[in-house]
Protein backbone atom coordinates (compact mmCIF):
# COMPACT_ATOMS: atom_id res chain seq x y z
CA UNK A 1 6.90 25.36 4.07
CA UNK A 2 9.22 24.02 6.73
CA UNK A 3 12.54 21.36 6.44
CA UNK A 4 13.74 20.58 2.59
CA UNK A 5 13.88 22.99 -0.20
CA UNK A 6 10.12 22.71 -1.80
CA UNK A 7 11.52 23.31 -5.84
CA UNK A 8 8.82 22.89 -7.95
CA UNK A 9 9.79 19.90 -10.41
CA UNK A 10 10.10 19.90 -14.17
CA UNK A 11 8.41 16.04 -14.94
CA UNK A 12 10.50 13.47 -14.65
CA UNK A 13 11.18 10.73 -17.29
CA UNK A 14 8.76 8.14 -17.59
CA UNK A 15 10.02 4.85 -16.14
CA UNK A 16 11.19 1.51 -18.15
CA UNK A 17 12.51 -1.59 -16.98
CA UNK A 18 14.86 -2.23 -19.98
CA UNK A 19 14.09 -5.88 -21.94
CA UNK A 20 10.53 -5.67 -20.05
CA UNK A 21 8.84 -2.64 -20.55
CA UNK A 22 9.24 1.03 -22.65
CA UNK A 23 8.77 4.26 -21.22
CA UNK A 24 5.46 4.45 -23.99
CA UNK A 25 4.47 0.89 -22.52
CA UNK A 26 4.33 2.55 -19.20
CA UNK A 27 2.65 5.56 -20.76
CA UNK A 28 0.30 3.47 -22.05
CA UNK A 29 -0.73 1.57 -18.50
CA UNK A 30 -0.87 5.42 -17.42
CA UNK A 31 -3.54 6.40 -19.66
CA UNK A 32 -5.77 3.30 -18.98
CA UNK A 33 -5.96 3.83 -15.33
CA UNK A 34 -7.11 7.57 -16.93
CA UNK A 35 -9.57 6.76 -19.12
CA UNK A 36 -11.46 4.90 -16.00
CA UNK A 37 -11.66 8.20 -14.00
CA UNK A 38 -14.71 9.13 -13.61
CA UNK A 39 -16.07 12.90 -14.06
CA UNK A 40 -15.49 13.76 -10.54
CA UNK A 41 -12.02 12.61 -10.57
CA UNK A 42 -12.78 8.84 -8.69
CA UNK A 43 -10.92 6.15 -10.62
CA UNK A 44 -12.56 2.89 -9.51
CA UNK A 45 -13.27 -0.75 -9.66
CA UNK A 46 -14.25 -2.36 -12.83
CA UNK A 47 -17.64 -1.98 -11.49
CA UNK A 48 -17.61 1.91 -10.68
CA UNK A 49 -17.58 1.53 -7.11
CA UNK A 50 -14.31 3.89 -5.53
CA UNK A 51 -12.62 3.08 -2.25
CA UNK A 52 -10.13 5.42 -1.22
CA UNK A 53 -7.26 3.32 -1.29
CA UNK A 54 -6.83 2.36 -4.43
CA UNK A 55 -8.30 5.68 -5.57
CA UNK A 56 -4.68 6.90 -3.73
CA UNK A 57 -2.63 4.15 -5.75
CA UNK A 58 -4.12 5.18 -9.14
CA UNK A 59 -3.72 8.68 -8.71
CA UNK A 60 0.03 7.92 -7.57
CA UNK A 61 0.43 5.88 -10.75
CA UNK A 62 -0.65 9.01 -13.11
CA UNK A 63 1.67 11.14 -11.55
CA UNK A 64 4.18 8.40 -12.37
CA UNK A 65 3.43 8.66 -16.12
CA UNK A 66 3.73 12.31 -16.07
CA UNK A 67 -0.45 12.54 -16.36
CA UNK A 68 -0.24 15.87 -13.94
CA UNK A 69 -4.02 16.83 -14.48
CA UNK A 70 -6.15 13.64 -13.94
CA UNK A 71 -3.63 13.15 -11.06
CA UNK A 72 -4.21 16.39 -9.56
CA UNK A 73 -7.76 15.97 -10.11
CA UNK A 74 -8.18 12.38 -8.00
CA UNK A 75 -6.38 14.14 -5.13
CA UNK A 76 -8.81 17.18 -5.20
CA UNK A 77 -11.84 13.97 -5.30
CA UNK A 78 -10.23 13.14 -1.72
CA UNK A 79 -10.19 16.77 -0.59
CA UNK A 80 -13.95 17.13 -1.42
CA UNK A 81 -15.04 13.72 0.03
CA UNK A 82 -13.08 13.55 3.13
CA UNK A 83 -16.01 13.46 5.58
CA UNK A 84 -15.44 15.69 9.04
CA UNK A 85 -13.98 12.92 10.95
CA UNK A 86 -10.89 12.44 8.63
CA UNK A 87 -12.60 9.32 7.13
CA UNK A 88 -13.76 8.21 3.35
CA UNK A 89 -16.99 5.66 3.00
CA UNK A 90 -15.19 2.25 1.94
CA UNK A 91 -17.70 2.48 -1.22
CA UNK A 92 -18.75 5.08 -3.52
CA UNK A 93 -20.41 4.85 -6.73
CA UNK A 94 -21.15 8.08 -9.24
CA UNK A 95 -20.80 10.09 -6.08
CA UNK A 96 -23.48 8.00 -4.18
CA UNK A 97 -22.69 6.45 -0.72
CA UNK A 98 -22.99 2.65 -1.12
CA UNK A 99 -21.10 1.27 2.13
CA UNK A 100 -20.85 4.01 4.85
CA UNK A 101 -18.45 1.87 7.13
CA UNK A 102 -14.66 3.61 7.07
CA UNK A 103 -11.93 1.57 7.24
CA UNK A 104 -8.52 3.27 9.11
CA UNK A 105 -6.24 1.70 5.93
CA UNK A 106 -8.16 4.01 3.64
CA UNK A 107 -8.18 7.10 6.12
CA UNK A 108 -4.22 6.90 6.52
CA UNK A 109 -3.06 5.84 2.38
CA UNK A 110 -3.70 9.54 1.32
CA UNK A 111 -0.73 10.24 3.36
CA UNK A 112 1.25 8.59 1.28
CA UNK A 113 -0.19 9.58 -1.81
CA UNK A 114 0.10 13.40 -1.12
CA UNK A 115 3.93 12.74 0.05
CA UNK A 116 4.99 10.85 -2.95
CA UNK A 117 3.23 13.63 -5.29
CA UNK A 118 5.09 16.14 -3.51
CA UNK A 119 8.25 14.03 -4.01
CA UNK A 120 7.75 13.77 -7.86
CA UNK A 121 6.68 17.14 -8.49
CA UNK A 122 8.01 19.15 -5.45
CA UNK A 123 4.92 21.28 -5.59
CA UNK A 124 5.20 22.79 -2.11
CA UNK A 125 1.45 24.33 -2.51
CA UNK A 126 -0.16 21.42 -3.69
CA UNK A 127 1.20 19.72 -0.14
CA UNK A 128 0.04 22.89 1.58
CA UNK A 129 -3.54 22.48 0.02
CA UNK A 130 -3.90 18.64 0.86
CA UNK A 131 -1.65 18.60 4.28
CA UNK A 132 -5.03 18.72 6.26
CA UNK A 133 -6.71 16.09 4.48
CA UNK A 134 -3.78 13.96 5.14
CA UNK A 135 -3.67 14.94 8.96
CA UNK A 136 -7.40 14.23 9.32
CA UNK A 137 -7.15 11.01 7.42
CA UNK A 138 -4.12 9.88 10.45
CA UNK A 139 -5.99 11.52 13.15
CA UNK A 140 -9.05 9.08 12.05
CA UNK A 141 -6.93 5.80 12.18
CA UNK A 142 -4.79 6.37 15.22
CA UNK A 143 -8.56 6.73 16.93
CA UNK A 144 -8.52 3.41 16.43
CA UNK A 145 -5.07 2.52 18.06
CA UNK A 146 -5.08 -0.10 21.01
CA UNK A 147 -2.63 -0.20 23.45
CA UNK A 148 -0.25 -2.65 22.29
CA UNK A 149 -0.04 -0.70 19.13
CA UNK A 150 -2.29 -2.53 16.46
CA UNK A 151 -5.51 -0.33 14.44
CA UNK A 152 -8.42 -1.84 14.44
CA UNK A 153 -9.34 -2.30 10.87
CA UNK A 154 -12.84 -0.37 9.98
CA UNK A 155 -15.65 1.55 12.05
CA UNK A 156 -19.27 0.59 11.27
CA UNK A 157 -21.47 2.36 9.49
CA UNK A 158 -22.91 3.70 13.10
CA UNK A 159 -19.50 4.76 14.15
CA UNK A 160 -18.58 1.90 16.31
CA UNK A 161 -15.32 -0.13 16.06
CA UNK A 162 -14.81 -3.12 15.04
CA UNK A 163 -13.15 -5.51 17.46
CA UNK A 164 -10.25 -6.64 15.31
CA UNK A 165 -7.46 -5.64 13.63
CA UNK A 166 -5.54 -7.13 10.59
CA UNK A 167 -1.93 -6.99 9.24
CA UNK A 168 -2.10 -6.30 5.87
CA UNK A 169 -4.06 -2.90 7.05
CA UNK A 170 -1.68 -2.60 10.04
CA UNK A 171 1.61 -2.72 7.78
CA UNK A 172 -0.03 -0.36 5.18
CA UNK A 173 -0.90 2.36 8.44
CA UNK A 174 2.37 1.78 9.18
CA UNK A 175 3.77 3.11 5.86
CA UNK A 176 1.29 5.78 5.84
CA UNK A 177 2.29 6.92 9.10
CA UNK A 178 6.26 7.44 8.13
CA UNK A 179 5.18 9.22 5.29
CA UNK A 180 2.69 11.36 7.20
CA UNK A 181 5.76 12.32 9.69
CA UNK A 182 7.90 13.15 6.98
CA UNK A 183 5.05 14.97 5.28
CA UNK A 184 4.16 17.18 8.38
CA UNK A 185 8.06 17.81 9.22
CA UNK A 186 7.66 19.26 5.46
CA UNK A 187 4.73 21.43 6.82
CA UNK A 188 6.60 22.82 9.93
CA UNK A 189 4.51 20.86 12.21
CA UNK A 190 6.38 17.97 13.13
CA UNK A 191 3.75 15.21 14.78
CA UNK A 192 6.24 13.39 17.84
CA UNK A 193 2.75 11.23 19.03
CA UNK A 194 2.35 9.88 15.23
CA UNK A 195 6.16 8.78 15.54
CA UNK A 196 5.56 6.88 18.82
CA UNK A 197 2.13 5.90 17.03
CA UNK A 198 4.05 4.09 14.29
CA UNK A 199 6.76 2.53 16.50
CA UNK A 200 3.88 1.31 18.71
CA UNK A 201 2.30 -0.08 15.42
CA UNK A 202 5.67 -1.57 14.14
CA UNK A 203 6.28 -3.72 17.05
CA UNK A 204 3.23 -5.13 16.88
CA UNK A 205 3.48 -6.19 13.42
CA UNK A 206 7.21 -7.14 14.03
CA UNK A 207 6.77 -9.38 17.43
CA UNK A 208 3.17 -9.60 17.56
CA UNK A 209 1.06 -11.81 15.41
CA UNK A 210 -1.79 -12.74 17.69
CA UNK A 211 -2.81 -9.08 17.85
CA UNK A 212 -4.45 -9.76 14.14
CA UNK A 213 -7.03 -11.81 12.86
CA UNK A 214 -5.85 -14.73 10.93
CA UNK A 215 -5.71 -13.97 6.93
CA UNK A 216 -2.62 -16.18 6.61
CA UNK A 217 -4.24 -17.89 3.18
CA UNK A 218 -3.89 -14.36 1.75
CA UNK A 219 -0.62 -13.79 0.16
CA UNK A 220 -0.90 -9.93 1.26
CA UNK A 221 -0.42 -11.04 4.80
CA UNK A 222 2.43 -12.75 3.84
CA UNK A 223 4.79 -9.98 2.01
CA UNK A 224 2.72 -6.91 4.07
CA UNK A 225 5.18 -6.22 6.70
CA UNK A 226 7.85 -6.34 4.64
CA UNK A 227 6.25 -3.71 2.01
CA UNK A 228 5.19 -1.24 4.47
CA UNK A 229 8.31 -1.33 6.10
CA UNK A 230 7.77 -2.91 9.71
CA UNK A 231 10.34 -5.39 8.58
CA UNK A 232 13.98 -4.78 7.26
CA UNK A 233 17.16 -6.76 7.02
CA UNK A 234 17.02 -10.15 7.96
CA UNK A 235 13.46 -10.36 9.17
CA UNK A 236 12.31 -9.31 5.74
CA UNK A 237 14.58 -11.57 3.68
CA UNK A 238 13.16 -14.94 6.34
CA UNK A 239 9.57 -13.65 5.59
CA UNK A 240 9.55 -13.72 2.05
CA UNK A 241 11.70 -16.57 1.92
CA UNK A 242 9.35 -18.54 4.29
CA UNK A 243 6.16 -18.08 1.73
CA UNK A 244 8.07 -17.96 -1.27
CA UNK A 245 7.19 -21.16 -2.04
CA UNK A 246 3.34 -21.39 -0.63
CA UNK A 247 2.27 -18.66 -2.91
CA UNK A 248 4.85 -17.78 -5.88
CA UNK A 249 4.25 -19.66 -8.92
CA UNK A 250 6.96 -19.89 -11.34
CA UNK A 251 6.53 -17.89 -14.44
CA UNK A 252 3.59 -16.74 -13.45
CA UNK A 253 3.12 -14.54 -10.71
CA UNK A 254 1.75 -14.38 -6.57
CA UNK A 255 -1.38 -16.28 -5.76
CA UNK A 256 -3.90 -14.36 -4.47
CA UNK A 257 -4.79 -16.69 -1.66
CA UNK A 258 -2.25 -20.21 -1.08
CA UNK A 259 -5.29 -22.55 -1.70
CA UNK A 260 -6.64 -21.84 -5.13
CA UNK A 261 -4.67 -21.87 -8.48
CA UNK A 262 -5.13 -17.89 -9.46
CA UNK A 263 -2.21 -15.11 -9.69
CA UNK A 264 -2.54 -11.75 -9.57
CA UNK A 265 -1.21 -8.81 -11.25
CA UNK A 266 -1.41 -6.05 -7.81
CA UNK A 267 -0.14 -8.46 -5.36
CA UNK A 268 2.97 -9.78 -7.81
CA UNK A 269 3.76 -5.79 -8.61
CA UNK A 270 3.25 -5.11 -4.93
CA UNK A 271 6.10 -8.39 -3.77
CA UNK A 272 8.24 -6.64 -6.58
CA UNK A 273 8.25 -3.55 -4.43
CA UNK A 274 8.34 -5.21 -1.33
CA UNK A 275 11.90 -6.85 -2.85
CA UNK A 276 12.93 -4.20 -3.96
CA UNK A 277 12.47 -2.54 -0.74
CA UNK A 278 15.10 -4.94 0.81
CA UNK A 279 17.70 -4.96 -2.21
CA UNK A 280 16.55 -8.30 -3.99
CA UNK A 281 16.53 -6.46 -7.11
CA UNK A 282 17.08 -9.69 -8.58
CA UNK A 283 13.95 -11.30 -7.93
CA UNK A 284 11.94 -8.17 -8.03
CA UNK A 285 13.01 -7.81 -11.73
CA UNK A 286 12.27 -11.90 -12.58
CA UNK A 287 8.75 -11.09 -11.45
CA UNK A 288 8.13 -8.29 -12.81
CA UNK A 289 9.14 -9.67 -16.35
CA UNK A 290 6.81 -12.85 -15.71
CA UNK A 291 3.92 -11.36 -14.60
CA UNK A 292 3.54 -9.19 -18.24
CA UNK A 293 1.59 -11.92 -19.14
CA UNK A 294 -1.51 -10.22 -17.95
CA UNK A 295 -0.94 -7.18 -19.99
CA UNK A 296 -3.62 -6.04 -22.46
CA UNK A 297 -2.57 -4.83 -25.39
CA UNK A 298 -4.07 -1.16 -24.53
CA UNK A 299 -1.70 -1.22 -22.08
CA UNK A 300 -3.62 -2.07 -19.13
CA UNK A 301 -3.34 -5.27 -16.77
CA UNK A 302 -5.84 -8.02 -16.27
CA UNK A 303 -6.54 -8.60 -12.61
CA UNK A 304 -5.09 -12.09 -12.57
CA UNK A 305 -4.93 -15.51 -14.20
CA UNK A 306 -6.72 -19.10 -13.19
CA UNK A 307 -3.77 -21.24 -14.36
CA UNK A 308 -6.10 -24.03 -13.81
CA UNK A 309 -8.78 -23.22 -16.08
CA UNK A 310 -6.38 -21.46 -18.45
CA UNK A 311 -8.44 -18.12 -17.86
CA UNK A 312 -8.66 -14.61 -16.61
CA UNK A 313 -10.62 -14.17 -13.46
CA UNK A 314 -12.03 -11.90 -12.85
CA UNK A 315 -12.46 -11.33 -16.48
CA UNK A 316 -11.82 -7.58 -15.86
CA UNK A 317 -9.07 -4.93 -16.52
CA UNK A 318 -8.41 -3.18 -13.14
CA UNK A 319 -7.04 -0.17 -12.27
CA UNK A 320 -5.43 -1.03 -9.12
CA UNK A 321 -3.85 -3.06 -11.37
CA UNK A 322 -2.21 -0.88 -13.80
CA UNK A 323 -1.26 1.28 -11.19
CA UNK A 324 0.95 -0.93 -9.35
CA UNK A 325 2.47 -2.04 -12.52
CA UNK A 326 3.29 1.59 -12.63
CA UNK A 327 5.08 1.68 -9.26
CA UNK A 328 6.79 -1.25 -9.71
CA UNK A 329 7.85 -0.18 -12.84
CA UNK A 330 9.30 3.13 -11.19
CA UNK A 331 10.81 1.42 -8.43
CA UNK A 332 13.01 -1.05 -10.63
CA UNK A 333 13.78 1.90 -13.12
CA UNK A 334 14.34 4.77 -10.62
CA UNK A 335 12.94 7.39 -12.96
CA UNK A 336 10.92 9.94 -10.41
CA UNK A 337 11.89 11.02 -7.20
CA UNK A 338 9.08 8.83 -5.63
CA UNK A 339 10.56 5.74 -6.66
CA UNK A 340 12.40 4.75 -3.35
CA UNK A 341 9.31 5.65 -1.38
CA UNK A 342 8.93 2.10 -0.08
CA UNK A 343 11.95 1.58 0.23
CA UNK A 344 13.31 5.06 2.16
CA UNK A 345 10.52 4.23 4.75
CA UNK A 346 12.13 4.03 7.92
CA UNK A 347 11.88 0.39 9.68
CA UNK A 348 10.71 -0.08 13.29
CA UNK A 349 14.08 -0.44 15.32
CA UNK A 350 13.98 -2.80 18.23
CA UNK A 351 15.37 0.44 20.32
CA UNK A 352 11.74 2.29 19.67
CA UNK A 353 9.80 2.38 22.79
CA UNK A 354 7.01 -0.12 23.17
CA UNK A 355 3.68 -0.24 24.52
CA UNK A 356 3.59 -0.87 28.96
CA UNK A 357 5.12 -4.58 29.42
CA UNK A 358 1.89 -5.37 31.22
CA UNK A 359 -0.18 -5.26 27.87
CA UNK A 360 2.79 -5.90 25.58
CA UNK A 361 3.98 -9.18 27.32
CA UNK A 362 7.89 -8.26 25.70
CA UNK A 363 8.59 -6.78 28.83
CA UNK A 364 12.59 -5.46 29.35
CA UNK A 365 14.93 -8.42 28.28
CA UNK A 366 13.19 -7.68 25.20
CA UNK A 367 16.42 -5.06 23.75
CA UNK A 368 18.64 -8.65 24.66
CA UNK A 369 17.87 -9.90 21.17
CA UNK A 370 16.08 -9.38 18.09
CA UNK A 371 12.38 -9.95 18.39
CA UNK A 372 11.98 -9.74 14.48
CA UNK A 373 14.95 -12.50 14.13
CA UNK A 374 12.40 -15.65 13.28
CA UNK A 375 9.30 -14.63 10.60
CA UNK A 376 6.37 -14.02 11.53
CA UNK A 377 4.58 -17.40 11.15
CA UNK A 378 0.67 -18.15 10.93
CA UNK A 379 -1.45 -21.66 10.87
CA UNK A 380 -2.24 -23.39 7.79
CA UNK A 381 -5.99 -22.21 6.32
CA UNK A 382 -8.34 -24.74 6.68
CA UNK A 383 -9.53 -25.35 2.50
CA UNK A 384 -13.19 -24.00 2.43
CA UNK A 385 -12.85 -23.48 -1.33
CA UNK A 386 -13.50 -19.80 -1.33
CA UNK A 387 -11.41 -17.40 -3.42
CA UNK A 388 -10.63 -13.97 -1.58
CA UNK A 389 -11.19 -10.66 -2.97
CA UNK A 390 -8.98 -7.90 -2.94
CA UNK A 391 -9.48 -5.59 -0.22
């Protein structure tokens, strides 16, 4: 192995957020995203099926707790399952294929799951082993690269692409994608085309929102670009401040979507990181207190809380959940060397080269000022009484 000193790791303490949570509360949420892996090493949905995204989270949530073998073991499910074009189905269940489509979100995420294990342990073979599962998984999604720099979001089950793309995917690629350069400088086989991939992909999440589907009513969509890094400074501090108020809910949490009266554990850990990200340690730690609420007293997390009703919904414990209690929990209380790894991504720069003018429409006065300097904005939702589900 190439660039930093691979040194094999002794484990690192187990985070705490003093006055909110112990290191053994921590442990705790640990072992219940465990005890839902399945004998193949998938840790799923409260329903069995997996999806390799938040397979990626879990697994980076054990390794977090210091749980070294069930972690190791849902990044060798990954290896196994990675089908020959880089891809994952989005649903599994007991090893079965239940949704063939493959979504580019889920190809790219192990990326970031194989860097941050190599971050917290510093085991420079484990990286070696999974490096080409990560490649493969990048290779898959920048396929689906337009032009202008967005990914459209899934191919079909017969292999064709979809015709859209969507931000909350978009920013996560875009994390992925600094993490998979970093990663393959680690390997010795630095990747220049993912680099211009992901400053490609950053402007358009920066300075483009037309490029993606509306999903404004989702609160993901909202704090996205901020999380996975596309955003910094300024921009990110206008963003969150511009939907603070549409989907936070004092003493409570983040609304799923702005038009029904449900928080949810995952996206309130996930704004935690996002402020963290930025330095608003502040209001990271405020949520992160509030939204304990949902814990179980096993240690794991309820999925979220219809404040209206006065009940959980779903009525599940879910280990997406958990695990990004876990990294939230890390992030505020620094413990593993992973901790920082949204906030160390590196932000699109308004100096990165951008796709031709002619399909970009910035064209050169764009370097005059900052593009990212108002928020991104979208259109209200129109209220069709739906609630969303977590992608």
């Amino acid at each position: 192995m190439h660039g930093r000193t691979a040194q094999r790791r002794h484990p690192a303490a187990i985070p705490a957020v003093p006055g909110v949570l112990t290191a053994d509360e921590v442990l705790a949420t640990g072992q219940s995203i465990a005890a839902q892996q399945q004998r193949d090493g998938a840790i799923g949905w409260p329903d069995g099926h997996v999806d390799a995204w938040n397979h990626v989270e879990c697994a980076m949530a054990l390794s977090v707790c210091g749980l070294r073998d069930p972690a190791r073991r849902a990044y060798e499910w990954l290896r196994t399952t990675q089908r020959a074009d880089g891809s994952w189905p989005r649903g599994t269940a007991h090893g079965a294929v239940t949704d063939p489509a493959a979504e580019s979100n889920h190809a790219a995420y192990p990326a970031v799951g194989v860097w941050h294990e190599f971050l917290v342990t510093g085991d420079a073979d484990f990286a070696q082993r999974m490096w080409p599962v990560a490649r493969a998984g990048i290779e898959f999604a920048l396929g689906l690269q337009l032009p202008r720099g967005e990914v459209i979001w899934q191919r079909k089950a017969g292999g064709l692409a979809d015709d859209y793309a969507l931000l909350t995917g978009c920013s996560s690629i875009y994390h992925s994608l600094r993490c998979a350069v970093a990663l393959a400088e680690q390997m010795g086989e630095p990747q220049p085309d993912w680099e211009l991939a992901a400053d490609l992909l950053g402007h358009a999440v920066a300075c483009h929102p037309a490029a993606f589907t509306d999903k404004s009513w989702y609160s993901m969509d909202w704090y996205y670009p901020v999380l996975g890094g596309a955003l910094r400074g300024s921009a990110a501090r206008q963003r969150l401040d511009s939907g603070w108020e549409t989907f936070v809910v004092p003493g409570l949490g983040v609304r799923c979507v702005s038009d029904e009266p449900w928080v949810t554990g995952a996206e309130t850990c996930e704004l935690v990181l996002a402020l963290e990200a930025i330095g608003d340690g502040d209001r990271a730690g405020e949520l992160f207190e509030q939204v304990q609420h949902l814990r179980d007293g096993s240690g794991a997390y309820w999925t979220g809380w219809q404040f209206a009703n006065q009940a959980h919904y779903p009525a599940e414990r879910s280990s997406w959940t958990s695990a990004a209690t876990v990294l939230a929990a890390d992030a505020l209380g620094q413990a593993t060397a992973g901790a920082g790894i949204f906030r160390t991504t590196s932000a699109w720069s308004d100096a990165a080269p951008t796709a031709d003018p002619s399909v970009c429409g910035c064209g050169p006065a764009r370097s005059s000022a900052d593009p990212r300097r108002g928020p991104l904005q979208h259109p209200e939702r129109p209220r069709d009484g739906h609630l969303g589900k977590r992608a």
